[in-house]
Protein backbone atom coordinates (compact mmCIF):
# COMPACT_ATOMS: atom_id res chain seq x y z
CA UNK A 1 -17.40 -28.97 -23.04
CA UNK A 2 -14.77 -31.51 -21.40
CA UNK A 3 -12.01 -31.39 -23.36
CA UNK A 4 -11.53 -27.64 -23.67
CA UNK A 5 -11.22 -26.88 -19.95
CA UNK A 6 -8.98 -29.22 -19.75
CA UNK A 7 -6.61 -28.11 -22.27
CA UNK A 8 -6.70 -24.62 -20.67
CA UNK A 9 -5.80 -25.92 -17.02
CA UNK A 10 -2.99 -27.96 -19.07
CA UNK A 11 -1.53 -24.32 -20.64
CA UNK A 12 -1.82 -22.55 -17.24
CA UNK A 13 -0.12 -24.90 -16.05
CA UNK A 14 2.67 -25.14 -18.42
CA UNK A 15 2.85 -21.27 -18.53
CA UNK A 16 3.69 -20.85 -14.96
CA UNK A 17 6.06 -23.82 -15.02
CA UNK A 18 7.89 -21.60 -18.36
CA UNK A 19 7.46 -18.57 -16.34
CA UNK A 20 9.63 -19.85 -13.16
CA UNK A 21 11.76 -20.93 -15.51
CA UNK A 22 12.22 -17.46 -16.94
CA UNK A 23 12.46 -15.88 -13.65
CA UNK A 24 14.81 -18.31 -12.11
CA UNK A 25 17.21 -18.30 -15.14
CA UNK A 26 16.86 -14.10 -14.67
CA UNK A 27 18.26 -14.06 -11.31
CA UNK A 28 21.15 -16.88 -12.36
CA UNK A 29 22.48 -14.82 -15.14
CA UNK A 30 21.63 -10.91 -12.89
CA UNK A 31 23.62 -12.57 -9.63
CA UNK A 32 26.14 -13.28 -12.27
CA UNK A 33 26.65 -10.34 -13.18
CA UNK A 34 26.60 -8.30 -10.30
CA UNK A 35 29.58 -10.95 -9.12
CA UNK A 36 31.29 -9.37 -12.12
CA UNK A 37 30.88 -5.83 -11.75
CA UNK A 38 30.39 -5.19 -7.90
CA UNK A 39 31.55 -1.42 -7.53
CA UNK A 40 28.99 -0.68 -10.84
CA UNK A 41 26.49 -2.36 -8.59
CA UNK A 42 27.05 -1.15 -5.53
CA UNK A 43 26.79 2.45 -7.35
CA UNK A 44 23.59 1.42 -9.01
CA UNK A 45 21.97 0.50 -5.94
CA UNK A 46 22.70 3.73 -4.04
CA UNK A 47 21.97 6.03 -6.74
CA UNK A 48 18.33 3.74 -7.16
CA UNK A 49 17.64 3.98 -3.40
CA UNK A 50 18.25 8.09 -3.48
CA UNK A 51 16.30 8.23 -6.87
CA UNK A 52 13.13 5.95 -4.83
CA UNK A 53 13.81 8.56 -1.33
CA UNK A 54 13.40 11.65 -3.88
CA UNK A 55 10.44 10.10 -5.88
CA UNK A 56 8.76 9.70 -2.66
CA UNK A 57 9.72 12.82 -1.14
CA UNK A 58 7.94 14.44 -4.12
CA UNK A 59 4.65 12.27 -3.85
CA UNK A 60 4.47 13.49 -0.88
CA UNK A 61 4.81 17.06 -1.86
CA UNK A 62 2.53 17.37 -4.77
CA UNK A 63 0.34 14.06 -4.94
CA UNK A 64 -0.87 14.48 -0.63
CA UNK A 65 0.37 10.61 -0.37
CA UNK A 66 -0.22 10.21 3.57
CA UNK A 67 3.17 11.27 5.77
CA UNK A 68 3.40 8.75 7.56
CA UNK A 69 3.75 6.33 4.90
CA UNK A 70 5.98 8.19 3.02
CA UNK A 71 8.03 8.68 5.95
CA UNK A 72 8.08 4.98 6.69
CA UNK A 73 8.93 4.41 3.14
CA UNK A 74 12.24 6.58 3.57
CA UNK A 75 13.42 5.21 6.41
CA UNK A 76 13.06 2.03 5.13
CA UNK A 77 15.06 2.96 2.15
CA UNK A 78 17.62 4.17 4.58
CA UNK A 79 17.59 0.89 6.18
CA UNK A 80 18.04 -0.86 2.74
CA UNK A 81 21.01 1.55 1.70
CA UNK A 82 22.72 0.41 5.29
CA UNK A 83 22.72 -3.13 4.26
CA UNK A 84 25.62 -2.02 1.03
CA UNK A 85 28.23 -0.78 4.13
CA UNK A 86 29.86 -4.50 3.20
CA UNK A 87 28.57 -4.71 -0.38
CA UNK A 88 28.59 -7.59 -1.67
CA UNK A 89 28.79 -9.41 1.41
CA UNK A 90 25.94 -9.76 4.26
CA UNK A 91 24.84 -12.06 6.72
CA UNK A 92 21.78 -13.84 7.38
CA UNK A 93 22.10 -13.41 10.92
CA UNK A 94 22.41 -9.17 10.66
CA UNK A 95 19.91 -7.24 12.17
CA UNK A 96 19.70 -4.96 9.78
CA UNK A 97 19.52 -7.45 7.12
CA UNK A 98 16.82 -9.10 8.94
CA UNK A 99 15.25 -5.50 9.61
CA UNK A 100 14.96 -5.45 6.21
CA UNK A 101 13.31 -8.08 5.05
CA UNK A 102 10.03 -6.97 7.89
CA UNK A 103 9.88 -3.93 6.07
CA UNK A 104 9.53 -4.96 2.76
CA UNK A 105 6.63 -7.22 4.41
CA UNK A 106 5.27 -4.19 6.54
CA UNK A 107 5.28 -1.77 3.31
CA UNK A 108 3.24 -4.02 0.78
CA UNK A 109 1.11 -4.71 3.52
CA UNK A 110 0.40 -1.06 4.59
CA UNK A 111 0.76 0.51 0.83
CA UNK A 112 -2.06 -2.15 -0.06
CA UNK A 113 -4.49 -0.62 2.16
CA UNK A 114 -3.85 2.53 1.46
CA UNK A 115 -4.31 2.20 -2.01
CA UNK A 116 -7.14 -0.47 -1.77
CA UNK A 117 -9.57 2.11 0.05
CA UNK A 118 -11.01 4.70 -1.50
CA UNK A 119 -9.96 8.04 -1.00
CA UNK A 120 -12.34 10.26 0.65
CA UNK A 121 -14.04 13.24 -1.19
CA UNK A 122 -11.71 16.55 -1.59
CA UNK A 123 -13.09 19.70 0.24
CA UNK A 124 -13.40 21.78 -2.96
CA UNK A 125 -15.82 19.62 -4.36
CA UNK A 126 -18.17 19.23 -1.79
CA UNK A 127 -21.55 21.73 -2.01
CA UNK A 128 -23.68 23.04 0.65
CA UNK A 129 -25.50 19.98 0.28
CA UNK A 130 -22.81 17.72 0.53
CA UNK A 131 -23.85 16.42 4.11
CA UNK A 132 -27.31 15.57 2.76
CA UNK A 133 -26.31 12.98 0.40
CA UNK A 134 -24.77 9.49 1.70
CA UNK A 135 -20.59 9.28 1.56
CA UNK A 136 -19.26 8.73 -1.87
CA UNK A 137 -15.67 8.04 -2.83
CA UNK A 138 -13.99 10.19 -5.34
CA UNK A 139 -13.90 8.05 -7.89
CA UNK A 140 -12.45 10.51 -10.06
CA UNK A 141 -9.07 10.77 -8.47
CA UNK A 142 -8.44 7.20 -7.73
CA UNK A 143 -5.19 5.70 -9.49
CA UNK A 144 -5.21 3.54 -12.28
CA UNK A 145 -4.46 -0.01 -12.06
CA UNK A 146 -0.95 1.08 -14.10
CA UNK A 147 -0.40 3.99 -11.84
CA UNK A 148 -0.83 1.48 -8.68
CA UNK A 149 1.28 -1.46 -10.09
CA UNK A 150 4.14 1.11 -11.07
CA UNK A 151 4.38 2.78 -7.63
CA UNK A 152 4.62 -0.82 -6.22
CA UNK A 153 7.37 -2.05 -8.86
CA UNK A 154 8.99 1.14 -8.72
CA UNK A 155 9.12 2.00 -5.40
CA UNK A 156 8.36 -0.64 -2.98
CA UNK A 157 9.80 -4.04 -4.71
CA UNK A 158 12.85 -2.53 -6.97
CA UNK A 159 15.22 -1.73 -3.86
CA UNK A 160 14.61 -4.87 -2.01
CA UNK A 161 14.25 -7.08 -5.36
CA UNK A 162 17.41 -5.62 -7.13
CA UNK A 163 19.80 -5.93 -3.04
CA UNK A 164 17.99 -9.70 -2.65
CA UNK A 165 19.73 -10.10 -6.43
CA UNK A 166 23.06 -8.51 -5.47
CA UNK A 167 24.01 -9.31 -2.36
CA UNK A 168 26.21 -12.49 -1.19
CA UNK A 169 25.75 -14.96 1.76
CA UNK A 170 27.96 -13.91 4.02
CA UNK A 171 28.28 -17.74 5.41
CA UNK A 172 29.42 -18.73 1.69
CA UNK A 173 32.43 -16.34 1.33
CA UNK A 174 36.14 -17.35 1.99
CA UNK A 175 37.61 -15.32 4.64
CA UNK A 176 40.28 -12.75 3.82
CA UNK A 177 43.12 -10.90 5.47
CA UNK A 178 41.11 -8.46 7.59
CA UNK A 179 37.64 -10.08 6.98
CA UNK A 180 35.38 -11.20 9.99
CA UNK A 181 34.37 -13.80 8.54
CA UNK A 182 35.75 -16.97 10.29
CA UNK A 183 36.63 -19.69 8.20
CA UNK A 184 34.23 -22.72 8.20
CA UNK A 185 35.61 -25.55 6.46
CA UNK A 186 39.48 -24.89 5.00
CA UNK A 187 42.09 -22.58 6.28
CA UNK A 188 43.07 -20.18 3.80
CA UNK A 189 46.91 -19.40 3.47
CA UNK A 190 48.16 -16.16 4.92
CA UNK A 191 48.33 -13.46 2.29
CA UNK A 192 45.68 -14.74 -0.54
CA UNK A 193 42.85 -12.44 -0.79
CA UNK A 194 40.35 -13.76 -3.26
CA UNK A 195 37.09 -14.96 -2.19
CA UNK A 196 34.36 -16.60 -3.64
CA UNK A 197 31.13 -14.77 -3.47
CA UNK A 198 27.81 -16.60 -3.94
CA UNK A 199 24.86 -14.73 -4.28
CA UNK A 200 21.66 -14.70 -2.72
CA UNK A 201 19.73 -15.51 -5.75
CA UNK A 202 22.24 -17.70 -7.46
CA UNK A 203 22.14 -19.77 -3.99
CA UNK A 204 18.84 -20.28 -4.16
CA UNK A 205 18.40 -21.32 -7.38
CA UNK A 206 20.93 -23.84 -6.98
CA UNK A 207 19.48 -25.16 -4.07
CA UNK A 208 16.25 -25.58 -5.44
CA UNK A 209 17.62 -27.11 -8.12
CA UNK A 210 19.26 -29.66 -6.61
CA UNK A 211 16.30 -30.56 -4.74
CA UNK A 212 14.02 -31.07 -7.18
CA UNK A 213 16.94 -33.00 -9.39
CA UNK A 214 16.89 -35.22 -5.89
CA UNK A 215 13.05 -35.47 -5.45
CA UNK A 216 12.85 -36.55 -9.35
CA UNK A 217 15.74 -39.30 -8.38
CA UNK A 218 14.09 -40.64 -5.37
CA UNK A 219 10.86 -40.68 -6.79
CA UNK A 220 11.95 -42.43 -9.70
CA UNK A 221 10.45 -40.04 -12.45
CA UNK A 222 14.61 -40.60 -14.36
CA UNK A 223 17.59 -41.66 -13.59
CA UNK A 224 20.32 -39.18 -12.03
CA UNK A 225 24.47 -40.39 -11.90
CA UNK A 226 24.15 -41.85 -8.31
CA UNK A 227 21.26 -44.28 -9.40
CA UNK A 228 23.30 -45.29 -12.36
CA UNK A 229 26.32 -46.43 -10.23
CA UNK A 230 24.00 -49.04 -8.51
């Protein structure tokens, strides 16, 4: 068969290209709406990270998830919930923001390998000839592939996912009275206090927008409005 394969590289292809799509167009209209509703937001958010610190508190308790995981998984959340002192505003350059973003790195990475090993055989069901026979996992009490994927969705990518949606570039916000943000390219006239938040999803949509609308221009796959003026 030659033309079959192809075909299905061509709809994999196409899929994933629909599927960006989908998820960029997600975050546009989310950022959106958090820039419409920031104090529902911000009380989302802080109810979802104390919801994630009790969920893990409890599969600690009754589940024996490893401490020190679950302890790192807390604090992190912690860590997360410091970032909404300025909600929606943040900058790039804040530690804790940048804190942040290692520990969503550093718990994947770690929650992986605890969940990719097997876990060891439980005391109760070994036998007196237990030490005879060569180590087996307990298969038995290993997590589903459901179980696994909804403890990662749930509560290792929501908090970071859902504050990576909300927040705003703090270098993309006009300053107001009191604000420490310095202005960068107007001065704004004593007294007005609306800003103009971008978020950090919306910004990056746009930007990769506008540099593939650039890379199609220069590499001559259409026509954009500056090649027409020539």
């Amino acid at each position: 068969m030659w033309i079959l394969p192809l075909i299905g590289y061509t709809g994999v292809a196409v899929g994933f290209a629909f599927l960006t799509l989908a998820i960029a167009s997600g975050l546009y209209y989310l950022s959106e709406l958090v820039e419409e509703h920031t104090v529902i937001a911000r009380r989302v958010l802080t109810r979802l990270i104390y919801g994630v610190i009790i969920a893990q508190i409890l599969l600690w308790l009754f589940d024996n998830f490893p401490f020190s995981l679950s302890l790192l998984s807390v604090v992190s959340h912690l860590i997360y919930a410091s970032n909404l002192r300025k909600f929606p505003v943040v900058k790039l350059s804040d530690p804790l923001f940048i804190v942040s973003c290692l520990l969503v790195c550093l718990n994947h990475w770690l929650w992986f390998r605890h969940f990719s090993s097997p876990p060891a055989p439980s005391s109760s069901s070994q036998d007196a000839t237990a030490w005879r026979r060569p180590y087996q996992p307990d298969y038995a009490n290993m997590p589903t592939f459901t179980e696994v994927a909804s403890y990662f969705g749930l509560c290792v990518w929501l908090v970071p996912f859902a504050l990576f949606v909300s927040l705003s570039a703090g270098d993309n916000v006009l300053p107001s009275i009191g604000s420490e943000y310095p202005a960068s390219s107007s001065t704004i006239p004593e007294g007005r206090t609306k800003s103009k938040n971008v978020g950090l999803a919306k910004a990056l949509v746009d930007n990769v927008r506008d540099w593939a609308s650039e890379t199609g221009e220069l590499m001559g796959f259409y026509q954009g409005e500056r090649t027409r003026r020539f």
